[in-house]
Protein backbone atom coordinates (compact mmCIF):
# COMPACT_ATOMS: atom_id res chain seq x y z
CA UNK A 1 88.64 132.41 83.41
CA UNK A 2 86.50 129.55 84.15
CA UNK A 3 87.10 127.19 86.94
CA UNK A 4 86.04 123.32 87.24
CA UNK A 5 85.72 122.38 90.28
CA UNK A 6 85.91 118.85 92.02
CA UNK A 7 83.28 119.09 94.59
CA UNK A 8 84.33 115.12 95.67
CA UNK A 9 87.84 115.97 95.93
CA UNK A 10 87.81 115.99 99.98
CA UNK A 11 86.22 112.02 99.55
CA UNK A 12 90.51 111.46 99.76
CA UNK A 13 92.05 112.74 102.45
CA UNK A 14 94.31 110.56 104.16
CA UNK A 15 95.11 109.91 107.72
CA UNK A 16 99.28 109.48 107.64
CA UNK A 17 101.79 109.05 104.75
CA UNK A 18 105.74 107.85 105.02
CA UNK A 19 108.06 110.96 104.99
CA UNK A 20 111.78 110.03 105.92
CA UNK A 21 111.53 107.04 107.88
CA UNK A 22 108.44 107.99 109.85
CA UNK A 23 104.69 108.34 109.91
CA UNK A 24 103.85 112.32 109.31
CA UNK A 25 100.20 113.76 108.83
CA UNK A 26 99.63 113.90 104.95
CA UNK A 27 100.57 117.28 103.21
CA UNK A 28 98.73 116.24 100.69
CA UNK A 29 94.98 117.27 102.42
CA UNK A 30 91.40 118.64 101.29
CA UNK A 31 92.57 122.26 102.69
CA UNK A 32 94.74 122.83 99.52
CA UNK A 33 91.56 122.70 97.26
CA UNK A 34 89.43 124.54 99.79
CA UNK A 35 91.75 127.66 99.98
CA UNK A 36 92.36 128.04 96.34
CA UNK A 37 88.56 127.95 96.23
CA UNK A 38 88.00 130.93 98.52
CA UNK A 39 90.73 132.43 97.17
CA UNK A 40 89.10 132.62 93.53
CA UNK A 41 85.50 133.63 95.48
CA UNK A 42 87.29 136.15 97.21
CA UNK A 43 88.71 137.84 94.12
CA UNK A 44 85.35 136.88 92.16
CA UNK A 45 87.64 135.84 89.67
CA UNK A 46 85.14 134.39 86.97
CA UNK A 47 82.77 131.42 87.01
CA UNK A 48 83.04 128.25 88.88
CA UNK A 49 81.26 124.85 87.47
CA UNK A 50 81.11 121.50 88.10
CA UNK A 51 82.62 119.03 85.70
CA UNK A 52 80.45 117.01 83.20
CA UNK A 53 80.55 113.49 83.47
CA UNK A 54 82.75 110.99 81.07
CA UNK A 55 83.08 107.54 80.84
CA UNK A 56 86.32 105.57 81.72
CA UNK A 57 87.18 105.57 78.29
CA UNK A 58 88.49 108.82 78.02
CA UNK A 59 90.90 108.18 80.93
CA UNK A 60 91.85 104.61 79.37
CA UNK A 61 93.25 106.49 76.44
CA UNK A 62 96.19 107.98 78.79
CA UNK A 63 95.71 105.03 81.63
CA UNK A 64 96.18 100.84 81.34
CA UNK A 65 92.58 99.62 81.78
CA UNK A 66 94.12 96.66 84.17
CA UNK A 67 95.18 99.80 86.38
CA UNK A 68 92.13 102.13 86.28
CA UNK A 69 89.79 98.54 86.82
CA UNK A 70 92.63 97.87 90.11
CA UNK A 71 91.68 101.95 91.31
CA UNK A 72 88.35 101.47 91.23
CA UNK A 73 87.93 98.40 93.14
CA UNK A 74 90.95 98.44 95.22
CA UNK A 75 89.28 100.28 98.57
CA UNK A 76 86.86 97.35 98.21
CA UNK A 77 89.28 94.66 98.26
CA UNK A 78 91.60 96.30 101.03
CA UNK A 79 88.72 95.94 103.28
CA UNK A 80 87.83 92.29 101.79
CA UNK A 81 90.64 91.66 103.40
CA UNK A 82 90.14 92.21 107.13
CA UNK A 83 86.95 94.32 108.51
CA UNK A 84 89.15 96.60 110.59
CA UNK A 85 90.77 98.01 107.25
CA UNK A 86 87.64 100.08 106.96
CA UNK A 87 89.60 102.66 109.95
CA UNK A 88 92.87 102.71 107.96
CA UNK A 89 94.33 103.87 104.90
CA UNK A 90 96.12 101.09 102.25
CA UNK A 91 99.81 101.33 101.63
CA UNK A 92 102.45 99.15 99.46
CA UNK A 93 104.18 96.83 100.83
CA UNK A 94 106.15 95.11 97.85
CA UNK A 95 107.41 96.24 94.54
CA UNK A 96 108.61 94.99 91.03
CA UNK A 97 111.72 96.52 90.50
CA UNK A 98 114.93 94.97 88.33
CA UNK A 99 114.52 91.31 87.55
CA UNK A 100 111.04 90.83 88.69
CA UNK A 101 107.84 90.39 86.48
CA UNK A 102 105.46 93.06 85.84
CA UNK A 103 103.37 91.49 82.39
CA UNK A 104 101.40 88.81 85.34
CA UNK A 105 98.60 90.13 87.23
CA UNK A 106 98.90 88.36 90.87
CA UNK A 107 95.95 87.25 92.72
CA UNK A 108 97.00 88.71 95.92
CA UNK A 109 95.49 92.52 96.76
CA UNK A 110 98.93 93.39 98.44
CA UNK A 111 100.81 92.34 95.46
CA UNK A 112 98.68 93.99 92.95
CA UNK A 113 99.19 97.36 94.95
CA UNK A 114 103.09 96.82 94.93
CA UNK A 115 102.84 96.33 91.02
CA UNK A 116 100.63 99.55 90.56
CA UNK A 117 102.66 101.65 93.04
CA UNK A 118 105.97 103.37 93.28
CA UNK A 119 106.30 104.67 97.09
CA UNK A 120 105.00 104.41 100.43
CA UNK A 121 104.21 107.86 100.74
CA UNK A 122 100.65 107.75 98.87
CA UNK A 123 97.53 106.33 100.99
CA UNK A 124 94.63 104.88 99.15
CA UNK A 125 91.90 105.93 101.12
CA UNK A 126 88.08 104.90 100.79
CA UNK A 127 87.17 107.90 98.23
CA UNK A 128 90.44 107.78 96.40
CA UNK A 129 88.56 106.65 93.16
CA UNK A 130 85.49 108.92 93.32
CA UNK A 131 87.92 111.84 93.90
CA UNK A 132 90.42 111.02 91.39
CA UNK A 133 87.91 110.21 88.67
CA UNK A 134 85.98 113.36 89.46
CA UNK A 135 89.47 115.05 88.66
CA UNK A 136 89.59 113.56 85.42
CA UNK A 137 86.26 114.57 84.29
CA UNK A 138 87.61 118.58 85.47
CA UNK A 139 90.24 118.13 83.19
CA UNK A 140 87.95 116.84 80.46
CA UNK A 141 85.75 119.23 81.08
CA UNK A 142 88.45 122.27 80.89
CA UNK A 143 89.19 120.71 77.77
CA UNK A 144 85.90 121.36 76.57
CA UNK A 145 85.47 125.21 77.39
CA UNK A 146 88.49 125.64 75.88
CA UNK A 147 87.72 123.54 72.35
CA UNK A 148 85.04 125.89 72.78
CA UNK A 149 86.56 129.03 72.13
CA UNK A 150 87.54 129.85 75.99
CA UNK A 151 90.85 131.51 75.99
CA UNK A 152 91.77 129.51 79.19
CA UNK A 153 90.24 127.16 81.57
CA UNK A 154 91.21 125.86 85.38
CA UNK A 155 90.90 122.68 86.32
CA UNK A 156 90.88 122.67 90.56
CA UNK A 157 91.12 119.34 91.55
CA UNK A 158 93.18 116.91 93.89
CA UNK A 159 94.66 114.72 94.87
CA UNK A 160 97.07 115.38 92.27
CA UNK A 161 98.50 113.88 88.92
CA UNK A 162 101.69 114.65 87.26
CA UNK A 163 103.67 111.86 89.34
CA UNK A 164 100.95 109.39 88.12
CA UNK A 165 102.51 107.09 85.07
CA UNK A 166 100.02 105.19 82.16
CA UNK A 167 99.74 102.35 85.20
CA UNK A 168 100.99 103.17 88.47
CA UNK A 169 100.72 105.89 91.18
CA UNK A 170 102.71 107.33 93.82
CA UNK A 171 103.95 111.29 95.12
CA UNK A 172 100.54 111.46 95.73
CA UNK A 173 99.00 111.23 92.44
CA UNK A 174 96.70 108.34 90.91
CA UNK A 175 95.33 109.70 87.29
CA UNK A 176 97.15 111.74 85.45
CA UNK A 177 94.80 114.55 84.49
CA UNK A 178 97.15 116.78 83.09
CA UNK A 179 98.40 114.10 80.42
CA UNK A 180 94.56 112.90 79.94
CA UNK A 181 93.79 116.95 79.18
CA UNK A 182 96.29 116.70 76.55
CA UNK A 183 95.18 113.54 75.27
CA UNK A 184 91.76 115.21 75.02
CA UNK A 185 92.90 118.07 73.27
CA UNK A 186 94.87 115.75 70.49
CA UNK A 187 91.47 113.70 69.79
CA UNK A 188 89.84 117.14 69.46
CA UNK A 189 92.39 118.05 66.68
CA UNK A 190 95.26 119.49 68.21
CA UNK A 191 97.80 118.51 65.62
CA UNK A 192 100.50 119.14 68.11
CA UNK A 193 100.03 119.76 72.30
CA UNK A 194 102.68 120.81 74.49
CA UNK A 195 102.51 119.83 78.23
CA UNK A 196 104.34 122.14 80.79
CA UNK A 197 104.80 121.44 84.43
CA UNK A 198 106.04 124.36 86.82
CA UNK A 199 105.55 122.19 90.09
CA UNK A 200 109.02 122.14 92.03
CA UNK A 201 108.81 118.27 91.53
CA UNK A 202 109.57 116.67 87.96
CA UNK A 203 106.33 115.19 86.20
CA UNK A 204 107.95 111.86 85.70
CA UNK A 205 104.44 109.88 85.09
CA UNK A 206 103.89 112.64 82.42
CA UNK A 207 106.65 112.25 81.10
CA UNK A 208 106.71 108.68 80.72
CA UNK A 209 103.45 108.64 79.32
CA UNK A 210 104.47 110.67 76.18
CA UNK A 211 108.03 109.74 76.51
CA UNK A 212 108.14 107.99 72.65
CA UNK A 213 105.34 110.28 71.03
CA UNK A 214 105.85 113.30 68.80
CA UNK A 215 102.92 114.97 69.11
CA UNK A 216 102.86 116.04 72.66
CA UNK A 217 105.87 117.90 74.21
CA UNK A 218 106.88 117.72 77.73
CA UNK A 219 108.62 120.52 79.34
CA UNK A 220 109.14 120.73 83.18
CA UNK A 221 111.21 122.93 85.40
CA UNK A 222 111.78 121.56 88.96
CA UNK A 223 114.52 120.49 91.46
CA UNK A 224 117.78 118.73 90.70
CA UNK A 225 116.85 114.64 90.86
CA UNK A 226 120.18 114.34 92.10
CA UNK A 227 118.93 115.40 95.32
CA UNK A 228 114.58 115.74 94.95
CA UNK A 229 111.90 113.79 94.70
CA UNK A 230 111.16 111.41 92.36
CA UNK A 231 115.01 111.04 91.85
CA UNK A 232 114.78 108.29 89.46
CA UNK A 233 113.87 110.62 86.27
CA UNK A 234 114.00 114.62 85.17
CA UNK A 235 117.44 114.59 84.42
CA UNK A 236 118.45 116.94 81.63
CA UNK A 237 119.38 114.47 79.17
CA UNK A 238 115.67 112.71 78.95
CA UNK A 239 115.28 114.07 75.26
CA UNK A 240 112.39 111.59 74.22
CA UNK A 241 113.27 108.32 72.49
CA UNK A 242 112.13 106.69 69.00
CA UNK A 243 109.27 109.01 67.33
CA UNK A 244 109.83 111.04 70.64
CA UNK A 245 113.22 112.41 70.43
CA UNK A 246 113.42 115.60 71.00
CA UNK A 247 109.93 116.47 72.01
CA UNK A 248 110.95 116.35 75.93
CA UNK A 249 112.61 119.01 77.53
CA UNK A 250 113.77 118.44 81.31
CA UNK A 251 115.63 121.55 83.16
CA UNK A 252 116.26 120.82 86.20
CA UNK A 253 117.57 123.25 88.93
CA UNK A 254 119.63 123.38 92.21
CA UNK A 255 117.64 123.39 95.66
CA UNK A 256 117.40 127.46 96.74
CA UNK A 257 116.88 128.64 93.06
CA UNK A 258 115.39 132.36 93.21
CA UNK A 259 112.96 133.38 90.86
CA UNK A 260 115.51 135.13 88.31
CA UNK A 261 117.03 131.89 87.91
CA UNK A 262 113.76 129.95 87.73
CA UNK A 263 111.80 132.81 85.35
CA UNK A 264 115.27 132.01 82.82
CA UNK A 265 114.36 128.45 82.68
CA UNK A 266 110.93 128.94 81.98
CA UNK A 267 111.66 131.37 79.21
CA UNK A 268 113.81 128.20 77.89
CA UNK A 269 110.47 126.23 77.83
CA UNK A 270 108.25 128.34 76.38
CA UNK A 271 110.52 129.52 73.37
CA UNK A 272 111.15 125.09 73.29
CA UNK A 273 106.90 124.98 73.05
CA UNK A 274 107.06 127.99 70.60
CA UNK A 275 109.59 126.28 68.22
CA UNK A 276 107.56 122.78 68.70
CA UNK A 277 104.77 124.39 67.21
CA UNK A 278 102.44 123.48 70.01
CA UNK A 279 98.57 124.59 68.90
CA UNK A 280 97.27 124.41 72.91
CA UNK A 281 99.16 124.08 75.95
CA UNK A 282 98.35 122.08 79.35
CA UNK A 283 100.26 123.92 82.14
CA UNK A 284 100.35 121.45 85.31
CA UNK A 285 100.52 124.08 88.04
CA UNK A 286 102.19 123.20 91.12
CA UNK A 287 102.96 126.67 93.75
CA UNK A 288 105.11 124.58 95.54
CA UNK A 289 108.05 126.71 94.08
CA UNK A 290 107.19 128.92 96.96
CA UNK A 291 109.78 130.23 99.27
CA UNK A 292 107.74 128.55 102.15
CA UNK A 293 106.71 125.24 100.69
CA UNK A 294 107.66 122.60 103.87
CA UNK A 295 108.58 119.66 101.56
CA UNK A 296 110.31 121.85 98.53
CA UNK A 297 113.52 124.08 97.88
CA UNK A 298 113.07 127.17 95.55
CA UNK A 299 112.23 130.39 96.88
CA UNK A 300 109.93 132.14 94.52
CA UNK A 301 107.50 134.84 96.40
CA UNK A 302 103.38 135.14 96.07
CA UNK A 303 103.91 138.46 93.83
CA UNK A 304 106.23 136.47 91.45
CA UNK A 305 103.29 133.90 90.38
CA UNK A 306 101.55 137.27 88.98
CA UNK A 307 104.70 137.43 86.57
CA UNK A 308 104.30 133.68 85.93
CA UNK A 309 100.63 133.72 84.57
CA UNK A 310 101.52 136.85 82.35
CA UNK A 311 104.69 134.57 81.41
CA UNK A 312 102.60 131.88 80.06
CA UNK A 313 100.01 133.84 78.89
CA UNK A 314 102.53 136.10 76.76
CA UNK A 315 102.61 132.27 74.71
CA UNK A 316 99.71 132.71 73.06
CA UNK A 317 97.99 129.40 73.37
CA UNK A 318 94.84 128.04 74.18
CA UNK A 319 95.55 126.89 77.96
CA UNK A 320 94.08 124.45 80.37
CA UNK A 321 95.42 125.12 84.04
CA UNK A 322 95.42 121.69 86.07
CA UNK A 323 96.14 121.78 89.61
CA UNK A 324 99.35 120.16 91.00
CA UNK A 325 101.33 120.65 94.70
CA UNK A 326 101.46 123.35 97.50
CA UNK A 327 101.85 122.39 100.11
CA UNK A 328 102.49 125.61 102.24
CA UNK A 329 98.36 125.55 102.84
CA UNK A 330 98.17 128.77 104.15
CA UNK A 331 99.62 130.60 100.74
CA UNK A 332 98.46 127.72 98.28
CA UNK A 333 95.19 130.03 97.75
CA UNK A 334 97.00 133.33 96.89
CA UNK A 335 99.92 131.83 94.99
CA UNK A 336 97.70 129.91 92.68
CA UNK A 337 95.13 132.41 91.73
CA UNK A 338 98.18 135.17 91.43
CA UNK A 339 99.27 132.73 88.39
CA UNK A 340 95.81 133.08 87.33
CA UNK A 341 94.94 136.73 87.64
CA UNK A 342 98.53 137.25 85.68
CA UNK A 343 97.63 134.93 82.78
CA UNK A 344 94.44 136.82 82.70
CA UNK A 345 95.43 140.36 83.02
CA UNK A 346 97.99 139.72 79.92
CA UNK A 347 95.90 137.54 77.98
């Protein structure tokens, strides 16, 4: 399998993020990439590449171009604002919600950040653009090998995506790069793409994105909103709405979930994806399932990602791999390339 590789993805990296009422060092940090990387070298488990370079235009055809134009100047403009901001990451400070108007683009840098944000938990750090964009062009590029004939392809990039919606960010995530893949894949000719996110958090911005559409299905497993981040969508009964019902599939599950449970539910998904009549898949793959993920709740083990990748593989589709959480940094390496190595071995 071939990997892309974001060689800018350690430009982010911030300093602190807001977890529970107080500062914390990001989990979110370059070490996730780096491990997964020396995990694959380690295993000399197939080719790693660069990405090739794409204009903005392929992102703007997931992303609002008023939100991918406030990304890539907003480090700029932070620091426009007072000198010292160079030494310090940029965080929201107000938000839009119920009553208050989204359609008018304020003048104020602070306010534009509220309206293109949805926590406090996400710094926007001087490389945040170069990295994210970078990550893009992975995904793009993963799209490529595999329009190509590749069987698979594995995008390894951060920060992040799933969480990011058509024009905001937040859980750590600023383009959306597995929804762009998919978008790709449909403009190559992919009558019908199915999107399917194993992280332990719900994709919401993916799902949102493709929320009214029939021609991409969402699928994602993760923890109970009732109790896990982003708690405001994943519920089960988010079908899709207008040309979009029924082509999104949300099963969440209670905090402590073993693999058994969690291996049923993705059985659910794939035979959903099978019946959709999906012609390539997009598998957003977050290992923070993991028994010993620090911010998550389900206790799958490293050997069970083995089972995974043959899991997905055993679906038949082409299949670009875009990299989500993990944030138990240690494992993130091992976990993620077991998922690989299984998808391999069966495919």
């Amino acid at each position: 399998m071939i990997t892309i590789y974001n060689h800018h993805h350690a430009l982010h990296h911030g300093k602190v993020e807001m977890f529970r009422g107080e500062l914390v060092p990001c989990f979110e940090i370059p070490a996730r990439a780096d491990y997964v990387l020396q995990e694959l070298e380690r295993r000399n488990f197939g080719p790693v590449q660069a990405p090739s370079e794409f204009g903005n235009e392929a992102i703007t055809r997931v992303h609002a171009r008023r939100y991918v134009d406030f990304l890539a100047g907003a480090w700029d403009e932070w620091v426009a604002l007072d000198p010292a901001n160079a030494q310090r990451d940029a965080f929201p400070s107000y938000w839009p919600i119920r009553t208050f108007r989204s359609d008018v683009l304020p003048a104020s840098f602070p306010a534009r950040m509220g309206l293109f944000s949805y926590d406090a938990g996400s710094p926007l750090t001087s490389g945040t653009w170069q990295a994210a964009r970078a990550g893009a062009c992975c995904a793009l590029t993963a799209v490529q090998r595999v329009n190509a004939g590749a069987r698979s392809a594995f995008a390894l990039t951060r920060p992040p995506g799933h969480h990011a919606g058509a024009d905001f960010f937040g859980g750590y995530c600023f383009l959306n790069n597995a929804a762009i893949a998919a978008q790709a894949l449909r403009d190559a000719g992919a009558a019908r793409v199915a999107v399917l996110d194993v992280d332990f958090h719900h994709g919401n911005g993916t799902q949102a994105i493709f929320y009214d559409r029939s021609d991409v299905f969402f699928a994602s497993l993760h923890g109970d909103p009732h109790t896990e981040y982003p708690y405001y969508l994943g519920y089960a009964d988010e079908q899709g709405e207008g040309a979009g019902l029924g082509a999104n599939l949300n099963l969440p599950l209670p905090r402590g979930s073993d693999f058994a449970r969690w291996r049923e539910a993705l059985a659910r998904a794939l035979a959903a994806i099978a019946s959709f009549g999906a012609e390539a898949l997009v598998v957003s793959l977050g290992v923070d399932t993991f028994a010993g993920d620090p911010i998550s709740g389900f206790r799958l083990q490293s050997a069970d990602f083995v089972q995974v990748g043959a899991d997905l593989a055993a679906a038949g589709l082409p299949t670009v791999f875009v990299f989500e959480g993990g944030y138990a940094v240690a494992e993130v390496g091992i976990n993620t390339v077991n998922v690989l190595e299984g998808f391999a071995q069966r495919g």
